[in-house]
C-alpha atoms as a PDB file:
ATOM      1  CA  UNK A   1    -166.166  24.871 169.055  1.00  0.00           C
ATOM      2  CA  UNK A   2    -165.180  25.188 165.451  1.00  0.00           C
ATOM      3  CA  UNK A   3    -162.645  22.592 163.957  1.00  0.00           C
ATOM      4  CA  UNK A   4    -159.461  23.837 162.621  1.00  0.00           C
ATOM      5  CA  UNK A   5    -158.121  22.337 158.963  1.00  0.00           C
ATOM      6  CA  UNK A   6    -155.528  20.018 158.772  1.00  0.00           C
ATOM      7  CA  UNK A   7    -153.397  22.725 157.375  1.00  0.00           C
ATOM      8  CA  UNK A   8    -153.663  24.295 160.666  1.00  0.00           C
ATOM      9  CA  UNK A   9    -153.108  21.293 162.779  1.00  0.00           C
ATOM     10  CA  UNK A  10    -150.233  20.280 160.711  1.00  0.00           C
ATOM     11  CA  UNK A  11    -148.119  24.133 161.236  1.00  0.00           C
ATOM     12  CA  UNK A  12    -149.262  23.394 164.692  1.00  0.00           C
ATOM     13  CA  UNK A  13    -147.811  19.989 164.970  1.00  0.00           C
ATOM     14  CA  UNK A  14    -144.819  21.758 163.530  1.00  0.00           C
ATOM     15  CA  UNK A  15    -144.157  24.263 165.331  1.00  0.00           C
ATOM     16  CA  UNK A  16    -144.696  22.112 168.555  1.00  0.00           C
ATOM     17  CA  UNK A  17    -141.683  19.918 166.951  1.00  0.00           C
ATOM     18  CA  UNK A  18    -139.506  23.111 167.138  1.00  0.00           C
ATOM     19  CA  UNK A  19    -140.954  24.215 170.199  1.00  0.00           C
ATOM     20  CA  UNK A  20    -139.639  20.695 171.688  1.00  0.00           C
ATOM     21  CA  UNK A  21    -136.343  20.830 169.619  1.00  0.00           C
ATOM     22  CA  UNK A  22    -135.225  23.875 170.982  1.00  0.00           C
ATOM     23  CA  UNK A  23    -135.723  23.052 174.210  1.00  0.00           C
ATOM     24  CA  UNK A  24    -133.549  20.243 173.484  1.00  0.00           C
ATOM     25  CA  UNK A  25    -135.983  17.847 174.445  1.00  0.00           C
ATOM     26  CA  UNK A  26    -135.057  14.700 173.000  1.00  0.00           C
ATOM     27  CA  UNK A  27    -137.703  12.589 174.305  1.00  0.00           C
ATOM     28  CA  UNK A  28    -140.546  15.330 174.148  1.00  0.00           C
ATOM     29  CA  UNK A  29    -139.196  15.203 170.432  1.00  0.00           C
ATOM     30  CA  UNK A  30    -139.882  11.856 169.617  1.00  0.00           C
ATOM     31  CA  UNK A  31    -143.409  11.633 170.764  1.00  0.00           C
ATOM     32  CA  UNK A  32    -144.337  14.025 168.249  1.00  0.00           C
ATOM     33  CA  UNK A  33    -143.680  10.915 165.792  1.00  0.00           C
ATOM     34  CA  UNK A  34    -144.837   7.463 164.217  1.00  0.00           C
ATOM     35  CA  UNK A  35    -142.979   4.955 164.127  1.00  0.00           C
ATOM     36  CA  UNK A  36    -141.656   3.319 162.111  1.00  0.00           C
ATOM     37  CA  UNK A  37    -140.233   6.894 160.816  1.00  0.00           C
ATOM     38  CA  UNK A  38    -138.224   7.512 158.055  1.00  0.00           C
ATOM     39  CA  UNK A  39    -135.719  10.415 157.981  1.00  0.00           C
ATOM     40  CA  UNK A  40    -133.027  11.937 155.553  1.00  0.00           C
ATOM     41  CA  UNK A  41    -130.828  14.464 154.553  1.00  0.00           C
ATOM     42  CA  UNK A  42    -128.095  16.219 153.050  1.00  0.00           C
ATOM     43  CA  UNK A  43    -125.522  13.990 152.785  1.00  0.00           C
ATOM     44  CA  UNK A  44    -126.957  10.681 153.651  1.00  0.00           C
ATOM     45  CA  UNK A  45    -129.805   8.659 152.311  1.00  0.00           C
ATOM     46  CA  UNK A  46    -133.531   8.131 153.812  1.00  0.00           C
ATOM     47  CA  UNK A  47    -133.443   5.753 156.689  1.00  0.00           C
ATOM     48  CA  UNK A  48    -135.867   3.973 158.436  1.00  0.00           C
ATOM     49  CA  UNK A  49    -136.009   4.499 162.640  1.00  0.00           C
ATOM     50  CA  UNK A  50    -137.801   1.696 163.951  1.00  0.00           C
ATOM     51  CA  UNK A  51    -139.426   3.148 167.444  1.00  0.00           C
ATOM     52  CA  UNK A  52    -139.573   6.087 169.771  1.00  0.00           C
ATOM     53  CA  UNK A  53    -136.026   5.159 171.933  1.00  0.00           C
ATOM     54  CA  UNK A  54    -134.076   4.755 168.686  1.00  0.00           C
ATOM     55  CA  UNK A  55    -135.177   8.459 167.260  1.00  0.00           C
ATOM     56  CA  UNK A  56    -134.382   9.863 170.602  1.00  0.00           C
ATOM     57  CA  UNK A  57    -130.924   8.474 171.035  1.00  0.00           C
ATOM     58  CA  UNK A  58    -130.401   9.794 167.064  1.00  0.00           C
ATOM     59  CA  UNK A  59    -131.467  12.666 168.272  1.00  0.00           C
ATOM     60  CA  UNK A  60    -129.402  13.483 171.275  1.00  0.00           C
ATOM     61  CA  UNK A  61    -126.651  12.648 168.464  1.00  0.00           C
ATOM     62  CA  UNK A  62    -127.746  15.529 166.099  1.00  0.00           C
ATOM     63  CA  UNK A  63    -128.276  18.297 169.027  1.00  0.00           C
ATOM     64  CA  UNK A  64    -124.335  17.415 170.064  1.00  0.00           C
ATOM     65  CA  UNK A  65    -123.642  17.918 166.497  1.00  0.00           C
ATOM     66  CA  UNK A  66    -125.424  21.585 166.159  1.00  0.00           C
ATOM     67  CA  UNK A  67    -124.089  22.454 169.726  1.00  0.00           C
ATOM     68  CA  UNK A  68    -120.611  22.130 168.116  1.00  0.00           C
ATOM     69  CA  UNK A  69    -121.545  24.745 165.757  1.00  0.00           C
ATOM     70  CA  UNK A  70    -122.482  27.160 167.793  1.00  0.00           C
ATOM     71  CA  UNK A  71    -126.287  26.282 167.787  1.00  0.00           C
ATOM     72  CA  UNK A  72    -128.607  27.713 170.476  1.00  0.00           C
ATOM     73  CA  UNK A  73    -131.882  27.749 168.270  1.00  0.00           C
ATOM     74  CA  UNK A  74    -134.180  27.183 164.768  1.00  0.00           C
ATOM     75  CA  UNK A  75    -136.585  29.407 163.859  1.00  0.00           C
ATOM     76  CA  UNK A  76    -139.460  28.797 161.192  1.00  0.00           C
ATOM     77  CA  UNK A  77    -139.481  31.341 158.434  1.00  0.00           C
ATOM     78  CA  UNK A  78    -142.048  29.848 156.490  1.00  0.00           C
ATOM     79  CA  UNK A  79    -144.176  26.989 156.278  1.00  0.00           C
ATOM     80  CA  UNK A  80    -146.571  25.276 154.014  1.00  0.00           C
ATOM     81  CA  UNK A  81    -148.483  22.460 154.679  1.00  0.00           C
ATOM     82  CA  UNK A  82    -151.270  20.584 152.021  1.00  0.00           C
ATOM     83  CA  UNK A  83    -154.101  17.835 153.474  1.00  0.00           C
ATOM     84  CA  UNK A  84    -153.536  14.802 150.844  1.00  0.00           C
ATOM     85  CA  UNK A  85    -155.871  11.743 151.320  1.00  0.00           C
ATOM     86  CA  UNK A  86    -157.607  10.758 153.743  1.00  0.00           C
ATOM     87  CA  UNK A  87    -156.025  11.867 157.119  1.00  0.00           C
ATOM     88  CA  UNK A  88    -152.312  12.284 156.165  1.00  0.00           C
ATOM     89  CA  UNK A  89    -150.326  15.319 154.589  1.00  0.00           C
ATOM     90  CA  UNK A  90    -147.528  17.148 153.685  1.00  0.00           C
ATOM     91  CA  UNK A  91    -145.591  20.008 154.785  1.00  0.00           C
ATOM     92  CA  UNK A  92    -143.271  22.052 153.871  1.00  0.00           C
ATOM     93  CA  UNK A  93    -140.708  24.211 156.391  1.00  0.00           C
ATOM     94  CA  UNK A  94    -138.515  26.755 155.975  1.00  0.00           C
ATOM     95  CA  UNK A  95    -136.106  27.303 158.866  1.00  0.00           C
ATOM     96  CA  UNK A  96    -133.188  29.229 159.936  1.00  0.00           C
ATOM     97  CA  UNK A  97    -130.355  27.645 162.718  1.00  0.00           C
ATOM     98  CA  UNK A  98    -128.842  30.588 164.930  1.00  0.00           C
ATOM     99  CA  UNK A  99    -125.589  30.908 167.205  1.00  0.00           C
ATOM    100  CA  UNK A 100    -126.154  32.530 170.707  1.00  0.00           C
ATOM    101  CA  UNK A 101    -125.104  35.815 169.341  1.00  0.00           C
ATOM    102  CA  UNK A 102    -127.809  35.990 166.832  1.00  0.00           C
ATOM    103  CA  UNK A 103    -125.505  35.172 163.976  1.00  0.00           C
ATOM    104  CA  UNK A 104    -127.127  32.440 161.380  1.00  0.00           C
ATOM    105  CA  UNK A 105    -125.442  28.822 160.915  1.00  0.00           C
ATOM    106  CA  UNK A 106    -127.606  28.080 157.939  1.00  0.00           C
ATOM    107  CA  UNK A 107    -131.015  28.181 156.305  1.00  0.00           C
ATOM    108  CA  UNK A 108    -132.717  25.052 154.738  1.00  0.00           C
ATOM    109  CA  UNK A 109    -135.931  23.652 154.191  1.00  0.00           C
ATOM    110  CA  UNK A 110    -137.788  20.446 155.098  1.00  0.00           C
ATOM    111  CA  UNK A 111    -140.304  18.010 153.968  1.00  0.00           C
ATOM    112  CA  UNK A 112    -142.300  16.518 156.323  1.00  0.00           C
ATOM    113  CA  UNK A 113    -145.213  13.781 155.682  1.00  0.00           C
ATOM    114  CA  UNK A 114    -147.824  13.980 158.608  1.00  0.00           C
ATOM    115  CA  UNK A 115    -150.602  11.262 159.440  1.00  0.00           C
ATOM    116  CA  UNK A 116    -154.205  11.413 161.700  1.00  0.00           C
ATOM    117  CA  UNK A 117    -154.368   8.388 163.857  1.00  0.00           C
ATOM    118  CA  UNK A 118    -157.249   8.444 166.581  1.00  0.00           C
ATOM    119  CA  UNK A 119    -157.565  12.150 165.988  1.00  0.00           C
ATOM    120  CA  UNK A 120    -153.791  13.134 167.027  1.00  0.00           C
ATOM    121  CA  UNK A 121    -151.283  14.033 163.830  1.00  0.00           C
ATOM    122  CA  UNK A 122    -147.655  13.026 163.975  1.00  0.00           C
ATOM    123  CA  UNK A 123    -144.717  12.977 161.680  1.00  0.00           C
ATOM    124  CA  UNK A 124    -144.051   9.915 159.718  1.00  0.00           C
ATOM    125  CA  UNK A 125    -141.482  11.031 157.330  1.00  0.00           C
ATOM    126  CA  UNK A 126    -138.760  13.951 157.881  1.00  0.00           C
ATOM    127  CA  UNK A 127    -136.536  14.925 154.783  1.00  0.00           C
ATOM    128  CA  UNK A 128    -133.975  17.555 155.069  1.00  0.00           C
ATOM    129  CA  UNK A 129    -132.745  19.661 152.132  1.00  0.00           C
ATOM    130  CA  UNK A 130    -130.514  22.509 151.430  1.00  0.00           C
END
C-alpha cells in the first residue's frame, strides 16, 4: 500500500471538514480538531477554544448565522496545502457559500494550520479572510 503525502492527507482532512460542515454536523465537525484550537476572522480577532464541546456549541452558533443568509452549502474552489516541520502544516482554501437556488453568498479564503498526532491530522488553527 503506498503512503500518500501530507499534502494529500491535509486536502483530505479538508475536504472531510466541509464534507461534515455541510451536513451541518456540529459535533462530526469538531472531531476533525485539536484542542486547544484557535480560530479567527473577519471582523473579530483570533481566539482560543479550549475543547471539543466549546467548538461545537460555537459552531451550532455560526451555521444559525449562515442559515439566516440563505446558506444551504460551501464548496472548495481551490486548495493548497504545504508539509512544514515535522508532522504539522499549512493549508490554504478557497471556498464559495451558496443559497438553495444556486445563487453565491460570498467567496473567501482560509488558512488552516494542520498537525500529525499518532498518525491522524487535525486542525489546530482556522483563520478566515476575505
Amino acid at each position: 500500500m503506498t503512503d500518500i503525502t501530507a499534502e494529500a492527507a491535509m486536502e483530505a482532512l479538508y475536504r472531510s471538514y466541509v464534507e461534515t460542515f455541510n451536513r451541518e454536523d456540529a459535533a462530526g465537525v469538531a472531531r476533525l480538531l485539536s484542542y486547544p484550537m484557535m480560530v479567527g476572522g473577519p471582523g473579530h480577532p483570533p481566539i482560543a477554544i479550549p475543547d471539543q464541546l466549546s467548538y461545537q456549541r460555537m459552531i451550532e452558533g455560526t451555521f444559525q448565522q449562515f442559515k439566516a443568509k440563505g446558506w444551504v452549502r460551501s464548496q472548495i474552489d481551490r486548495l493548497q496545502a504545504v508539509a512544514t516541520a515535522g508532522d504539522t502544516g499549512v493549508l490554504v482554501a478557497f471556498f464559495s457559500r451558496y443559497r438553495r437556488d444556486g445563487s453565491l453568498i460570498e467567496s473567501r479564503n482560509g488558512h488552516y494550520v494542520m498537525r500529525r498526532s499518532d498518525g491522524k491530522w487535525s486542525i489546530i488553527a482556522a483563520i478566515a479572510s476575505g
